[in-house]
Protein backbone atom coordinates (compact mmCIF):
# COMPACT_ATOMS: atom_id res chain seq x y z
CA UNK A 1 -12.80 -132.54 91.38
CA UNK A 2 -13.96 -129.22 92.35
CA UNK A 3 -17.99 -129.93 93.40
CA UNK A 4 -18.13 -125.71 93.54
CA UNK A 5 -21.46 -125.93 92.89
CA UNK A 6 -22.12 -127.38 95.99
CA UNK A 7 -22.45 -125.46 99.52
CA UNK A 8 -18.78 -125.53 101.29
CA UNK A 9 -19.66 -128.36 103.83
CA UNK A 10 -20.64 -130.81 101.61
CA UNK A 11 -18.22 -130.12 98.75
CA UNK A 12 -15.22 -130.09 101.57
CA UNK A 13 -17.12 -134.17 101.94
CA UNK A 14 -16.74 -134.71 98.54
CA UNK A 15 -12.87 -133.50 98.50
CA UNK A 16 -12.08 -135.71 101.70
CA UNK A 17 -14.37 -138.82 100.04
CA UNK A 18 -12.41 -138.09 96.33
CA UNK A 19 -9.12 -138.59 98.52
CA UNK A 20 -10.16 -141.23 100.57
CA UNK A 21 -11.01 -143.19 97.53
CA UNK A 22 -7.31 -142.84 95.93
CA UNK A 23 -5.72 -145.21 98.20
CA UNK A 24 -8.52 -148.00 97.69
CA UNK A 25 -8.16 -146.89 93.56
CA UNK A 26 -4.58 -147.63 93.71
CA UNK A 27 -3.93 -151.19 94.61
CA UNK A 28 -4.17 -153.86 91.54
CA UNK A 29 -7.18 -153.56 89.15
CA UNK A 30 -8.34 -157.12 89.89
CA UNK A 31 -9.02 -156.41 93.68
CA UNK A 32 -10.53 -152.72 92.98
CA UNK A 33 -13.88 -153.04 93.54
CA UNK A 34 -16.42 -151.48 90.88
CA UNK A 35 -18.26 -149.13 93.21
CA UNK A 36 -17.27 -146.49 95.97
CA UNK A 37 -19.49 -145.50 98.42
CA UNK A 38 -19.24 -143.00 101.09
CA UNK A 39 -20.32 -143.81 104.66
CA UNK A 40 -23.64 -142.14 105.83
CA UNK A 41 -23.30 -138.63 107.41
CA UNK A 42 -26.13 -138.64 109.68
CA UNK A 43 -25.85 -134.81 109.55
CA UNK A 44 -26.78 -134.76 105.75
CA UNK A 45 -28.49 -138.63 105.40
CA UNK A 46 -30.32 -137.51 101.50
CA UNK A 47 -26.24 -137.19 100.33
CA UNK A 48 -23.59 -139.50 99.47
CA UNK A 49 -20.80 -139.89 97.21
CA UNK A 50 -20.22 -142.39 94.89
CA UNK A 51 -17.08 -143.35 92.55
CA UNK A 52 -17.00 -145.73 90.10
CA UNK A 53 -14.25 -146.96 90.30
CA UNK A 54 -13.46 -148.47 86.92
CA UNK A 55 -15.08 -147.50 83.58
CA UNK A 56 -18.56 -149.37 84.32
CA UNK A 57 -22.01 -148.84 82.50
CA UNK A 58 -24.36 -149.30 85.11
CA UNK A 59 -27.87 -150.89 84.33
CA UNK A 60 -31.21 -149.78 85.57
CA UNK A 61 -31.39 -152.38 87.96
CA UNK A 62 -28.02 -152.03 89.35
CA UNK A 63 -28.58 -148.60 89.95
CA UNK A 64 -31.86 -149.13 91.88
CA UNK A 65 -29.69 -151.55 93.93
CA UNK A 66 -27.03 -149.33 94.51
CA UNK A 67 -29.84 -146.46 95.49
CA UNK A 68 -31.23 -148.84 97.69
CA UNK A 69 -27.98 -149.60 99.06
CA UNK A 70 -27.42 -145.84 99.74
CA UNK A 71 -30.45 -144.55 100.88
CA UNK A 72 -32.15 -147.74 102.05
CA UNK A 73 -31.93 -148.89 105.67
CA UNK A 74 -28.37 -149.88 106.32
CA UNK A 75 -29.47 -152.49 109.42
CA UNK A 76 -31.91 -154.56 107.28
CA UNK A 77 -29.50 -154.26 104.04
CA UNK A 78 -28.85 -157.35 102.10
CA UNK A 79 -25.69 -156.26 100.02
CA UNK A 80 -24.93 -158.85 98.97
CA UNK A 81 -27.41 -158.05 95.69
CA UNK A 82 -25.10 -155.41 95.11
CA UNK A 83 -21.40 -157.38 95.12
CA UNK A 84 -19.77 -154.10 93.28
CA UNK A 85 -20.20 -152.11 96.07
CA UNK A 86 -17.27 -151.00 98.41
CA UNK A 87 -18.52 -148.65 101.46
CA UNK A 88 -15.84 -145.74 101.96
CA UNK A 89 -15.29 -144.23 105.68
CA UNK A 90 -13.68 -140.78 105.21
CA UNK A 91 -12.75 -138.80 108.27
């Protein structure tokens, strides 16, 4: 994943969220849940990653949820309309 189209700080995110992922992406396929999602960066709030995490066609209405998820207000979420999703911390 190279994300060289992005400025340095944000694709160095990407790099650490890609990695981040691998050890969620590698324990049994049953557990793995469908959707990774990076923490919020307060310093950049309008960008976050996302993985799927197995090969997934996502409706329209899952991916207004999972916007909402992302870019929503994460005190007053309700996630559990949106049971795919897995939130990733990368330091």
């Amino acid at each position: 994943m190279s994300l060289d189209w992005l400025p340095s700080d944000l694709r160095e995110r990407g790099i650490r969220f890609a990695a981040g992922t691998e050890r969620v992406l590698s324990g049994p396929s049953r557990l793995r849940p469908r959707v990774l999602l990076e923490s919020r960066d307060e310093t950049v709030p309008h960008v976050r990653f996302v993985r799927l995490a197995v090969p997934l066609a996502l409706s329209a209405s899952d991916l207004a949820a999972l916007a909402d998820k992302a870019f929503g207000d994460e005190e007053e979420a309700d996630h559990s309309s949106c049971p795919y999703l897995h939130r990733v911390t990368v330091s």
